[in-house]
PDB file of N, CA and C in Angstrom:
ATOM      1  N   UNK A   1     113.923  91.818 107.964  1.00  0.00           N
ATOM      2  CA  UNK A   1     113.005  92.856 108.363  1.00  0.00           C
ATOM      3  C   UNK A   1     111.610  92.263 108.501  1.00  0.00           C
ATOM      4  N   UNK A   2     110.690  93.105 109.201  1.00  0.00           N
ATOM      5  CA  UNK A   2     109.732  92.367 109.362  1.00  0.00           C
ATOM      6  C   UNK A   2     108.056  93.372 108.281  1.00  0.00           C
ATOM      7  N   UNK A   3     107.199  92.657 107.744  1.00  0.00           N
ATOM      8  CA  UNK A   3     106.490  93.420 107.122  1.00  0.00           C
ATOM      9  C   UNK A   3     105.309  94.005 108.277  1.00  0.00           C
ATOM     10  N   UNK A   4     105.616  95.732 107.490  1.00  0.00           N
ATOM     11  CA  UNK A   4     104.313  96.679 108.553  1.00  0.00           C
ATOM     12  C   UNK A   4     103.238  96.844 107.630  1.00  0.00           C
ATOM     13  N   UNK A   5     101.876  97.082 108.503  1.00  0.00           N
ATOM     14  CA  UNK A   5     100.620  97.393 108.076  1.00  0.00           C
ATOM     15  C   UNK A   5     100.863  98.575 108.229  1.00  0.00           C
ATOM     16  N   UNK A   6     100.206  99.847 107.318  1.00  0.00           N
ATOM     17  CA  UNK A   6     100.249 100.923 107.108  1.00  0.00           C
ATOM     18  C   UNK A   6      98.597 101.605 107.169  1.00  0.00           C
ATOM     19  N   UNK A   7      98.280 102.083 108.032  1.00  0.00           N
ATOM     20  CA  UNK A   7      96.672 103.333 107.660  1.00  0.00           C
ATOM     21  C   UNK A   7      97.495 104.569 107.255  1.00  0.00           C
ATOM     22  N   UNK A   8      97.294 105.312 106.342  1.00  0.00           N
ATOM     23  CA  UNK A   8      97.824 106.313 105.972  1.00  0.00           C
ATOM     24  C   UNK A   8      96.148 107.461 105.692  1.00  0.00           C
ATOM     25  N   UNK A   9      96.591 108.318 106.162  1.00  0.00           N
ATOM     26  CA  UNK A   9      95.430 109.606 106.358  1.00  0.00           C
ATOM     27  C   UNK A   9      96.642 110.775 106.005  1.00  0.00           C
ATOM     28  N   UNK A  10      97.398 111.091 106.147  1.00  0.00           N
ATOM     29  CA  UNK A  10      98.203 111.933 105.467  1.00  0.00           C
ATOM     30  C   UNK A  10      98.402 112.236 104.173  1.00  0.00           C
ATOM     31  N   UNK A  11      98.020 113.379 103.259  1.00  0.00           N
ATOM     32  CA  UNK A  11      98.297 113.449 102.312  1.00  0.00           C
ATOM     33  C   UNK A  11      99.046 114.644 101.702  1.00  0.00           C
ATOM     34  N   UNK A  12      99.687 115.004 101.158  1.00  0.00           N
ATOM     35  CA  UNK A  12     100.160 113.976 100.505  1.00  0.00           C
ATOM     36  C   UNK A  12     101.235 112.797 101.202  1.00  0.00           C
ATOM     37  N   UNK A  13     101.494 111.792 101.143  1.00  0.00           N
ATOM     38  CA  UNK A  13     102.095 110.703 102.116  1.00  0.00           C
ATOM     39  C   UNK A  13     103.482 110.362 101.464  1.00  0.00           C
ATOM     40  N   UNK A  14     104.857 111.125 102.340  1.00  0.00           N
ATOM     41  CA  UNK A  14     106.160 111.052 101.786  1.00  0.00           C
ATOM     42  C   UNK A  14     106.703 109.845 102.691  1.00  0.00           C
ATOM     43  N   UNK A  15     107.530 108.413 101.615  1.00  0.00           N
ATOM     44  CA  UNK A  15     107.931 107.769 102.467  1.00  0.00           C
ATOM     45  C   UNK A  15     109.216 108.035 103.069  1.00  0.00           C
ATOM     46  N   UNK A  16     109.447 108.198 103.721  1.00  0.00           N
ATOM     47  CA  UNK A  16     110.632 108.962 104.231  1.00  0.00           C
ATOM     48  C   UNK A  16     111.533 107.642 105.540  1.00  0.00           C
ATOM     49  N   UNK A  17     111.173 106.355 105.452  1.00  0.00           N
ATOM     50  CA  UNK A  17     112.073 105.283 105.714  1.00  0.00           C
ATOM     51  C   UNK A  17     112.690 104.633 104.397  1.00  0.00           C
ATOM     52  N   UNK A  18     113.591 103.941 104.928  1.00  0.00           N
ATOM     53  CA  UNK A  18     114.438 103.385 104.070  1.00  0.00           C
ATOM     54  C   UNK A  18     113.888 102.138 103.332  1.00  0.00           C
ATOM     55  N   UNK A  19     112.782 101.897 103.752  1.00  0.00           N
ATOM     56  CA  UNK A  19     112.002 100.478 103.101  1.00  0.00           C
ATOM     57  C   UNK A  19     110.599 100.899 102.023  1.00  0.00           C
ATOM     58  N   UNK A  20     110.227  99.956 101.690  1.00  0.00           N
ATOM     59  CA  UNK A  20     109.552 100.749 100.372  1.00  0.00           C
ATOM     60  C   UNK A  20     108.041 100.336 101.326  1.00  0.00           C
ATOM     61  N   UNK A  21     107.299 101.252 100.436  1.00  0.00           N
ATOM     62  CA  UNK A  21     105.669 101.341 100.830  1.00  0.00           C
ATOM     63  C   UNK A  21     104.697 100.948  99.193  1.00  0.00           C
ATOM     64  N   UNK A  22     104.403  99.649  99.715  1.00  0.00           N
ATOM     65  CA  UNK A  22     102.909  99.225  98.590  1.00  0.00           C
ATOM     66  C   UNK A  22     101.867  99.444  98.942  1.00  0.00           C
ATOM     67  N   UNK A  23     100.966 100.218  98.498  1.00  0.00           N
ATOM     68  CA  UNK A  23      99.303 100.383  98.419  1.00  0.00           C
ATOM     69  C   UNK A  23      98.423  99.809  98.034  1.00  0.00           C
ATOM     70  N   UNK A  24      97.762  99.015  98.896  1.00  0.00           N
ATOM     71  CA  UNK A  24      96.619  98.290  98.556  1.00  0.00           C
ATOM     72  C   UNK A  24      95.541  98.372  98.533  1.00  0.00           C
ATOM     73  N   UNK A  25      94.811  99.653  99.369  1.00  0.00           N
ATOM     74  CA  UNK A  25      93.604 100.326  98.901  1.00  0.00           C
ATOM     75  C   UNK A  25      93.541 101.466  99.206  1.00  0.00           C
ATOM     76  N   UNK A  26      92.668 102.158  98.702  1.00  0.00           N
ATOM     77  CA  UNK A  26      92.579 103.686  98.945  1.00  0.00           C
ATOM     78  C   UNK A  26      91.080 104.230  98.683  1.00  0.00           C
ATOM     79  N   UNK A  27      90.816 104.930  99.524  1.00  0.00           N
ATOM     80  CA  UNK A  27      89.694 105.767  99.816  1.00  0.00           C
ATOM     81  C   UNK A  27      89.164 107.112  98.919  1.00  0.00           C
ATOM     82  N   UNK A  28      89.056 107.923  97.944  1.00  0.00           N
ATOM     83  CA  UNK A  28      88.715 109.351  97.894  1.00  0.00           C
ATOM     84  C   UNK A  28      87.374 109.580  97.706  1.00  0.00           C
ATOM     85  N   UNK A  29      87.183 110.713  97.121  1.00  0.00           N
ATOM     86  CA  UNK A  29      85.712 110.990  96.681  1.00  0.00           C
ATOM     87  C   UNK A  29      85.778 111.657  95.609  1.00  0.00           C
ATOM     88  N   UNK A  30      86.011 110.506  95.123  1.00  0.00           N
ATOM     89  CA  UNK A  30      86.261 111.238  93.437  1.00  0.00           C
ATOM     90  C   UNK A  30      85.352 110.929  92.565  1.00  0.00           C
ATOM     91  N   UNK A  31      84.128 109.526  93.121  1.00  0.00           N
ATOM     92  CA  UNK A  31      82.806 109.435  92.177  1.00  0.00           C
ATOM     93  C   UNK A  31      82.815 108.125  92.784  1.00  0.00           C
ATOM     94  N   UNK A  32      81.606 107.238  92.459  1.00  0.00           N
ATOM     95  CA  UNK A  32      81.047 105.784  92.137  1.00  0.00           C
ATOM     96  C   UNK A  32      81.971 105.209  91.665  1.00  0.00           C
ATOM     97  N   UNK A  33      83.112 104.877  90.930  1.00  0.00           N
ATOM     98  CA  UNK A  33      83.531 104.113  90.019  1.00  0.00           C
ATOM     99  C   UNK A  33      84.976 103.797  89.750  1.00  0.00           C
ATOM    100  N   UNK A  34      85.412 104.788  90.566  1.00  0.00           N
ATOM    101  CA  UNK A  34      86.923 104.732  90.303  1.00  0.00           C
ATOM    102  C   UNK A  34      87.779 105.346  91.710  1.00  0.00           C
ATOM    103  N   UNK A  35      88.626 104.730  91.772  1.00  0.00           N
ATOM    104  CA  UNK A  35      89.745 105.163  92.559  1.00  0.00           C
ATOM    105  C   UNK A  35      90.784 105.589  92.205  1.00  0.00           C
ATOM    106  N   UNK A  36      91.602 106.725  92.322  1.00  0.00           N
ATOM    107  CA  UNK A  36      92.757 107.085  91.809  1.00  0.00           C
ATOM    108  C   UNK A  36      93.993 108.149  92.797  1.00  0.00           C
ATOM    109  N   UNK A  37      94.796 107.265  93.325  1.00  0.00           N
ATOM    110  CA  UNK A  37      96.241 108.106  93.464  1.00  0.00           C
ATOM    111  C   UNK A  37      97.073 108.348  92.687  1.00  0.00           C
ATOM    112  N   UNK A  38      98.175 109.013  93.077  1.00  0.00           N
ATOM    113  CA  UNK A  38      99.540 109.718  92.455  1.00  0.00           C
ATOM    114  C   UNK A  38     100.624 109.381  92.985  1.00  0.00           C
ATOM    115  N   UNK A  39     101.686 108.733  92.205  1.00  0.00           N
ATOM    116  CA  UNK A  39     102.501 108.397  92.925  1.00  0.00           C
ATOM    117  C   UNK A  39     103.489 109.408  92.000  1.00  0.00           C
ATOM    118  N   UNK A  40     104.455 109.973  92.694  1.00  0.00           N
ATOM    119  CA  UNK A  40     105.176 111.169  92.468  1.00  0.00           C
ATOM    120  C   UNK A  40     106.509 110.841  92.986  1.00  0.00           C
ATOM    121  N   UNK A  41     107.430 111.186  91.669  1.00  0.00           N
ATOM    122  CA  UNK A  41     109.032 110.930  92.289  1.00  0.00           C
ATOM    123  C   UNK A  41     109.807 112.215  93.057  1.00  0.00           C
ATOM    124  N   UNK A  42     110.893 111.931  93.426  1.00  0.00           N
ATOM    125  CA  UNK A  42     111.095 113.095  94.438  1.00  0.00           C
ATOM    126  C   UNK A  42     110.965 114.153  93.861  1.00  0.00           C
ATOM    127  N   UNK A  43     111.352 114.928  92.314  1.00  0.00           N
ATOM    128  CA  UNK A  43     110.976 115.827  91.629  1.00  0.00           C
ATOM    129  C   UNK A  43     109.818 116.396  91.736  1.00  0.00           C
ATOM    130  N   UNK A  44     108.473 115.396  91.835  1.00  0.00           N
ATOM    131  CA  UNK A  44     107.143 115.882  91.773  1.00  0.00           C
ATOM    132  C   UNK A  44     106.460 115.810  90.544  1.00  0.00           C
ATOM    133  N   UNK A  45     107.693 114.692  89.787  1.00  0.00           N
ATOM    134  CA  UNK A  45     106.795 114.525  88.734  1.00  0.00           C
ATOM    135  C   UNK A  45     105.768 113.289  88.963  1.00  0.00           C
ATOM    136  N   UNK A  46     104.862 113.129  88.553  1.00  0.00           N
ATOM    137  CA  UNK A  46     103.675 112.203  88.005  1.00  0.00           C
ATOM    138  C   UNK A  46     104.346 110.697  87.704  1.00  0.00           C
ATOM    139  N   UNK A  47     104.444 110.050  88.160  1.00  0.00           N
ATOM    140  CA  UNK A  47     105.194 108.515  87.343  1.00  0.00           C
ATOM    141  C   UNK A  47     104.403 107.147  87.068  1.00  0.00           C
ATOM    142  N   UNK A  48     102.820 107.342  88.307  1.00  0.00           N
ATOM    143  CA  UNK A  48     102.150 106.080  87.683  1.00  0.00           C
ATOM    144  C   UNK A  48     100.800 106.750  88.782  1.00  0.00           C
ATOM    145  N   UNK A  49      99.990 106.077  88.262  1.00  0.00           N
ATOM    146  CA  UNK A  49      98.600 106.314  88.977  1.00  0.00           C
ATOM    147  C   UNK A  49      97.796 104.822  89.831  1.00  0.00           C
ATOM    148  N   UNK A  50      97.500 104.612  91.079  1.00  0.00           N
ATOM    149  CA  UNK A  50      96.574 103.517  91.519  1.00  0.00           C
ATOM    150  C   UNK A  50      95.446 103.807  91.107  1.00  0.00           C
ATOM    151  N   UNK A  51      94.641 102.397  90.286  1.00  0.00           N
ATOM    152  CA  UNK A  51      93.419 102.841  90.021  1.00  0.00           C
ATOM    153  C   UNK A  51      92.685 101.592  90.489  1.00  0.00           C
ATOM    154  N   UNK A  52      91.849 101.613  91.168  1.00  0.00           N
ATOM    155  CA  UNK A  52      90.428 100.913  91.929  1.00  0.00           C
ATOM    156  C   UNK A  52      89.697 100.828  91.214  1.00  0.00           C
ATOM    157  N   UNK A  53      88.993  99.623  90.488  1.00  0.00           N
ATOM    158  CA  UNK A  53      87.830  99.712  90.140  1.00  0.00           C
ATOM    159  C   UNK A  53      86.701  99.163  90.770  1.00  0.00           C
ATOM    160  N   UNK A  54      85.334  99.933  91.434  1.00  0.00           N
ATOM    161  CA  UNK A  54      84.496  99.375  92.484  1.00  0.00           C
ATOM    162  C   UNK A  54      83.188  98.867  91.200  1.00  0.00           C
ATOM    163  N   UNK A  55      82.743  97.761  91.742  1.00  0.00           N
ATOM    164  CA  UNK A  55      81.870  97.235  91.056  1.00  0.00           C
ATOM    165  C   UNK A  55      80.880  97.137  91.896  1.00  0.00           C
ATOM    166  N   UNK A  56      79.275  98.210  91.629  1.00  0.00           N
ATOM    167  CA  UNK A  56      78.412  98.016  92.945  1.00  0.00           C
ATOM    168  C   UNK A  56      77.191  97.116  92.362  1.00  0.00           C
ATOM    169  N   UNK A  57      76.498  96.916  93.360  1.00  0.00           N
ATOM    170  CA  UNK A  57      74.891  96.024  93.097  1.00  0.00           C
ATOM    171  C   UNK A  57      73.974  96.644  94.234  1.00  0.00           C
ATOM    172  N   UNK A  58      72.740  97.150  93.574  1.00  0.00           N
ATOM    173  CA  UNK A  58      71.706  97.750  94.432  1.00  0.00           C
ATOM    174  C   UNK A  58      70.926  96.789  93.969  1.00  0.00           C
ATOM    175  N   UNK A  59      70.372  95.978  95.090  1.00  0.00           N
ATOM    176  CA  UNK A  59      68.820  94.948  95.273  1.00  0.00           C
ATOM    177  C   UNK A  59      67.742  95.259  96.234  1.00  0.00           C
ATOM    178  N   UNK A  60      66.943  94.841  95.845  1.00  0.00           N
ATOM    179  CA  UNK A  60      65.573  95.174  96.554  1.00  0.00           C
ATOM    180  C   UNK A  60      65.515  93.432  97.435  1.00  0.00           C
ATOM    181  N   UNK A  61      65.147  93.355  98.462  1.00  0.00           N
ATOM    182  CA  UNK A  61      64.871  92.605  99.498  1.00  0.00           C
ATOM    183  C   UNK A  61      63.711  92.327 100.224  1.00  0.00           C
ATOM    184  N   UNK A  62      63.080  91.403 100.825  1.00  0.00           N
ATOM    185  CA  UNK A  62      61.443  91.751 101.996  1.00  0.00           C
ATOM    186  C   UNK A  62      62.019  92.083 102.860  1.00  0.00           C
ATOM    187  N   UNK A  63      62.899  91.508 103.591  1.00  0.00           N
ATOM    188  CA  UNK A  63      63.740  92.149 104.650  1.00  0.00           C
ATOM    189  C   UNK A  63      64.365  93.162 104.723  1.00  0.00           C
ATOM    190  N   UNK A  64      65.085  93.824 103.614  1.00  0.00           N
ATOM    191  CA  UNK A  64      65.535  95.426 103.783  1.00  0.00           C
ATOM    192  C   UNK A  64      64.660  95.901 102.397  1.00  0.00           C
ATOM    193  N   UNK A  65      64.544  97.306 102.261  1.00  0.00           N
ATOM    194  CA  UNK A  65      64.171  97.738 100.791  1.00  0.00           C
ATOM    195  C   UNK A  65      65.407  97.755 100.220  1.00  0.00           C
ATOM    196  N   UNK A  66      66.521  98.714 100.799  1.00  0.00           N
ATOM    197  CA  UNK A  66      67.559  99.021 100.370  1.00  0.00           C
ATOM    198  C   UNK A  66      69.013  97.923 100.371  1.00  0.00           C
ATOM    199  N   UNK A  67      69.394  97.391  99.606  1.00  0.00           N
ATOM    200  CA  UNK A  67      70.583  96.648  99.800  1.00  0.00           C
ATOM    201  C   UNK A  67      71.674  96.729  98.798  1.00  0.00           C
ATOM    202  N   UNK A  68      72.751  97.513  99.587  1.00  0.00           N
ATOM    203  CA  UNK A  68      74.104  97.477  99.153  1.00  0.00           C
ATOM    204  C   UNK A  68      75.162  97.246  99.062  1.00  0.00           C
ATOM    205  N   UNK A  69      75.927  96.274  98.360  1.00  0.00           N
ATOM    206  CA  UNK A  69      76.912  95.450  97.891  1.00  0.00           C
ATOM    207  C   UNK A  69      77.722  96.198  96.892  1.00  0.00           C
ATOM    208  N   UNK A  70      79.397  96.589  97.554  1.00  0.00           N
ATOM    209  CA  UNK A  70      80.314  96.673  96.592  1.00  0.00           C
ATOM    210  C   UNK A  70      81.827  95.694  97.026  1.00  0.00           C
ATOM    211  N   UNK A  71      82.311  95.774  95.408  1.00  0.00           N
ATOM    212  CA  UNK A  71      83.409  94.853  95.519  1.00  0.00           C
ATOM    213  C   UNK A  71      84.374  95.925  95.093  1.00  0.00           C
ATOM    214  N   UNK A  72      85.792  95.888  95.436  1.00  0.00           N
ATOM    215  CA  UNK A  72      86.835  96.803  94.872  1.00  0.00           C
ATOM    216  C   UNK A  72      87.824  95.876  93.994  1.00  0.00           C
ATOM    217  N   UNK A  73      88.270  96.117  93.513  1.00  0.00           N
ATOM    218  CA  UNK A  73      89.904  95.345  92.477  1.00  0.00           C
ATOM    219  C   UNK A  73      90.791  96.236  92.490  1.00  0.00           C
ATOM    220  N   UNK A  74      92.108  96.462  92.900  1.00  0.00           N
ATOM    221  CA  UNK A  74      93.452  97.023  92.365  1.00  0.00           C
ATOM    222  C   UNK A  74      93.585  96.501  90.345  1.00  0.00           C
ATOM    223  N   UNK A  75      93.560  97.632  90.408  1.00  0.00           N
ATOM    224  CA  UNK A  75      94.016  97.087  89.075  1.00  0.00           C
ATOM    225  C   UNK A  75      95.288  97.451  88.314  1.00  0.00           C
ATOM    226  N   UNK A  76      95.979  97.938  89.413  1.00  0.00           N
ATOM    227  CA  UNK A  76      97.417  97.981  89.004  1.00  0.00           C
ATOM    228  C   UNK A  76      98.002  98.222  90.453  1.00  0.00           C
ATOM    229  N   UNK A  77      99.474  98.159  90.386  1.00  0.00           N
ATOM    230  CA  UNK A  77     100.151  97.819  91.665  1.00  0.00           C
ATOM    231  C   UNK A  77     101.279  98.771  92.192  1.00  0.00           C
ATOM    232  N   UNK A  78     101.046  99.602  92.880  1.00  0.00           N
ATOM    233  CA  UNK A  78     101.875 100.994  93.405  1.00  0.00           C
ATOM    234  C   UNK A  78     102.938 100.855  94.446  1.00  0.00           C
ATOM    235  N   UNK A  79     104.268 100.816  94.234  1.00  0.00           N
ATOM    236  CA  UNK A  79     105.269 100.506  95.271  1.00  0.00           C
ATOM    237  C   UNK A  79     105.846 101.892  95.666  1.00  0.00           C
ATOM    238  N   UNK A  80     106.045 102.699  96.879  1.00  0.00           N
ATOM    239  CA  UNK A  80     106.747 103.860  96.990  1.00  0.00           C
ATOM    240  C   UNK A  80     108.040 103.476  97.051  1.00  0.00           C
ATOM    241  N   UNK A  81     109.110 103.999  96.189  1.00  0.00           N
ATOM    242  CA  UNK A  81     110.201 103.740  97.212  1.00  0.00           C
ATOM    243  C   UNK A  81     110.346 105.036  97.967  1.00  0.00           C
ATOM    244  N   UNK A  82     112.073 104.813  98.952  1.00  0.00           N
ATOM    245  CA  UNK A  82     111.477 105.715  99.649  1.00  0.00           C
ATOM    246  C   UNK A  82     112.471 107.476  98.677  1.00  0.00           C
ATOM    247  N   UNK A  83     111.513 108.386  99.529  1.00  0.00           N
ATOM    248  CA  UNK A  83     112.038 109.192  99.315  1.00  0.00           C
ATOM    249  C   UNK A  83     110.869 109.994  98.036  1.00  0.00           C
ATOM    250  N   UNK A  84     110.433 108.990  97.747  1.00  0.00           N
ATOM    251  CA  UNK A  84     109.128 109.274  96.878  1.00  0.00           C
ATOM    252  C   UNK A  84     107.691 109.515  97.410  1.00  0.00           C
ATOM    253  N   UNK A  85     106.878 110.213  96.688  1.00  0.00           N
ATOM    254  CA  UNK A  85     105.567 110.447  97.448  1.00  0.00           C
ATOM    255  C   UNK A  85     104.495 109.806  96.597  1.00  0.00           C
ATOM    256  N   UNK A  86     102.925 109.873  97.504  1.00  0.00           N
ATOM    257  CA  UNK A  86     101.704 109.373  97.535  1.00  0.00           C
ATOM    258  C   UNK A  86     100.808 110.358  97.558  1.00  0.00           C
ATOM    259  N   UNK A  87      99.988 110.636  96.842  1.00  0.00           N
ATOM    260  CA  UNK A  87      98.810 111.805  96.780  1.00  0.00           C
ATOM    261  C   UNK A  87      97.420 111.447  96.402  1.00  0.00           C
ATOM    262  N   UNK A  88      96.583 112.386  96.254  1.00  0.00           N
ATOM    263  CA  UNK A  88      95.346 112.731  95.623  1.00  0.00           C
ATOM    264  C   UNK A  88      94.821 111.556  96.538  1.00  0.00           C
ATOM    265  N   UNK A  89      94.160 111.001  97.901  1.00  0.00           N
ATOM    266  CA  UNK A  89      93.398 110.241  98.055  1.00  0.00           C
ATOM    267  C   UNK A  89      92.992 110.831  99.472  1.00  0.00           C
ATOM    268  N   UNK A  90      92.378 110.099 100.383  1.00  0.00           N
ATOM    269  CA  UNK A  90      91.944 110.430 101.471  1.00  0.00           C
ATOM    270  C   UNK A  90      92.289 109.446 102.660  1.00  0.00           C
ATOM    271  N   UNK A  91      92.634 108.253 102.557  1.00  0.00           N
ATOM    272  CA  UNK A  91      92.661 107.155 103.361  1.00  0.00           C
ATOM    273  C   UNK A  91      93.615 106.244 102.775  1.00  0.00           C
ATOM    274  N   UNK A  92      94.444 105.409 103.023  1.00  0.00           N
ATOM    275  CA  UNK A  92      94.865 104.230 101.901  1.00  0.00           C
ATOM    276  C   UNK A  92      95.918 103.648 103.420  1.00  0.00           C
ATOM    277  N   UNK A  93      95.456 101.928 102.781  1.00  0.00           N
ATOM    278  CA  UNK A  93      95.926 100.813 103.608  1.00  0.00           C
ATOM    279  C   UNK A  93      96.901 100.491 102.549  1.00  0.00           C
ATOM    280  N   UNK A  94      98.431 100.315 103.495  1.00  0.00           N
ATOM    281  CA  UNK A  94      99.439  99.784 102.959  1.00  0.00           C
ATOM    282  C   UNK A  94     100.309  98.847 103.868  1.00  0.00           C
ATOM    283  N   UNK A  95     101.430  98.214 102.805  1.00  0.00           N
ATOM    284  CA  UNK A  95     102.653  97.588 104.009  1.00  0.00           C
ATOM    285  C   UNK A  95     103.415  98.085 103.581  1.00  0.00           C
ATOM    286  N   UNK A  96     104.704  98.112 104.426  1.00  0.00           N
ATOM    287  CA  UNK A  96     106.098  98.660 104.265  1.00  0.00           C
ATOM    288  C   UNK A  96     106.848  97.525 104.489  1.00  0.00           C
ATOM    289  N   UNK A  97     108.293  97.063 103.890  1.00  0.00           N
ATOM    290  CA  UNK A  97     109.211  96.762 104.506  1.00  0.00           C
ATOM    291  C   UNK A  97     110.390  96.372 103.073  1.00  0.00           C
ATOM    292  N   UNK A  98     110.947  95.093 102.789  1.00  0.00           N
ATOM    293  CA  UNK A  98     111.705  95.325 101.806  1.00  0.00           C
ATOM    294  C   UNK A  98     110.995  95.147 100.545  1.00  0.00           C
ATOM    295  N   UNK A  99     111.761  95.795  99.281  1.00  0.00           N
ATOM    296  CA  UNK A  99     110.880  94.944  98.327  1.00  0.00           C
ATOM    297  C   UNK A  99     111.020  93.802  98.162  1.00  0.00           C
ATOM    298  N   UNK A 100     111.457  92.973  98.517  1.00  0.00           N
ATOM    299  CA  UNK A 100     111.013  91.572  98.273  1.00  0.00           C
ATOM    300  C   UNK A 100     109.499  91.214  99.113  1.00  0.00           C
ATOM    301  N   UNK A 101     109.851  92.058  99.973  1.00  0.00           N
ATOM    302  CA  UNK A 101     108.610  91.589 101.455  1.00  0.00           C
ATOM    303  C   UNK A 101     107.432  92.003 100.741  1.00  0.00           C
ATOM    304  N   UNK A 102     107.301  93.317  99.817  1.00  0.00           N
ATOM    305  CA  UNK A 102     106.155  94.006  99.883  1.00  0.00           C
ATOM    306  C   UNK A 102     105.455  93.264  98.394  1.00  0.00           C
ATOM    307  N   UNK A 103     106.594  92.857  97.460  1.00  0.00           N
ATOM    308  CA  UNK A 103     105.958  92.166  96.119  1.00  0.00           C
ATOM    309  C   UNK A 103     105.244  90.607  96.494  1.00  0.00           C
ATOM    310  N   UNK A 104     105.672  90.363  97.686  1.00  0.00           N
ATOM    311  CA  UNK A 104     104.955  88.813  97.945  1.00  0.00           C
ATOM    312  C   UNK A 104     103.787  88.709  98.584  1.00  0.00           C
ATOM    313  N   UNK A 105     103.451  90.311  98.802  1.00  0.00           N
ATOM    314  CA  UNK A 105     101.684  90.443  99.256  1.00  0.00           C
ATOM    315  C   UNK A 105     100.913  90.350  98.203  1.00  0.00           C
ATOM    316  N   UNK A 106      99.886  89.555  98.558  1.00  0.00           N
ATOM    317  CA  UNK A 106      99.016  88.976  97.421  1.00  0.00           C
ATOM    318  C   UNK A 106      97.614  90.039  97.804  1.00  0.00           C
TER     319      UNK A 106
END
């Protein structure tokens, strides 16, 4: 199989192919500091959460006044399989294909 890039804007986001879906970043507006999805088994229960941690830096410059720098980290690692769902975010970049394919993205 071959590995897909995923934009996902759908939420909540059901994988509904036969290959699994990993999340590698995600978007909400849930504050400064944190990122957080839901990953939900077909039941709808709760089974693990993606959490982002953004680390920002505001500097002063002669050339700009304003200068803003952020960095993000996964700090834990979200695989859908399928048949399972993705929630609570607004945006999130993923790949799909087997799990072997999707655990060897770095």
């Amino acid at each position: 199989m071959t590995l897909k890039f995923l934009y996902i804007t759908q939420d909540p986001f059901v994988n509904q192919s036969e290959e699994f879906v990993r999340i590698l970043a995600i978007q909400v507006n849930a504050g400064p500091s944190s990122s957080t999805g839901l990953l939900k088994d077909p039941s709808g229960n709760i089974v693990a959460t993606f959490n982002a941690f953004v680390s920002q830096l505001n500097t002063e410059t002669t050339a700009y006044p304003y200068t803003y720098s952020a960095a993000y980290q996964a700090l834990n690692i979200i695989i859908i399989p399928p048949g399972w769902s993705f929630t609570t975010f607004n945006h999130a970049i993923a790949v799909q294909g087997t799990l072997e394919e999707v655990l060897r993205v770095h």
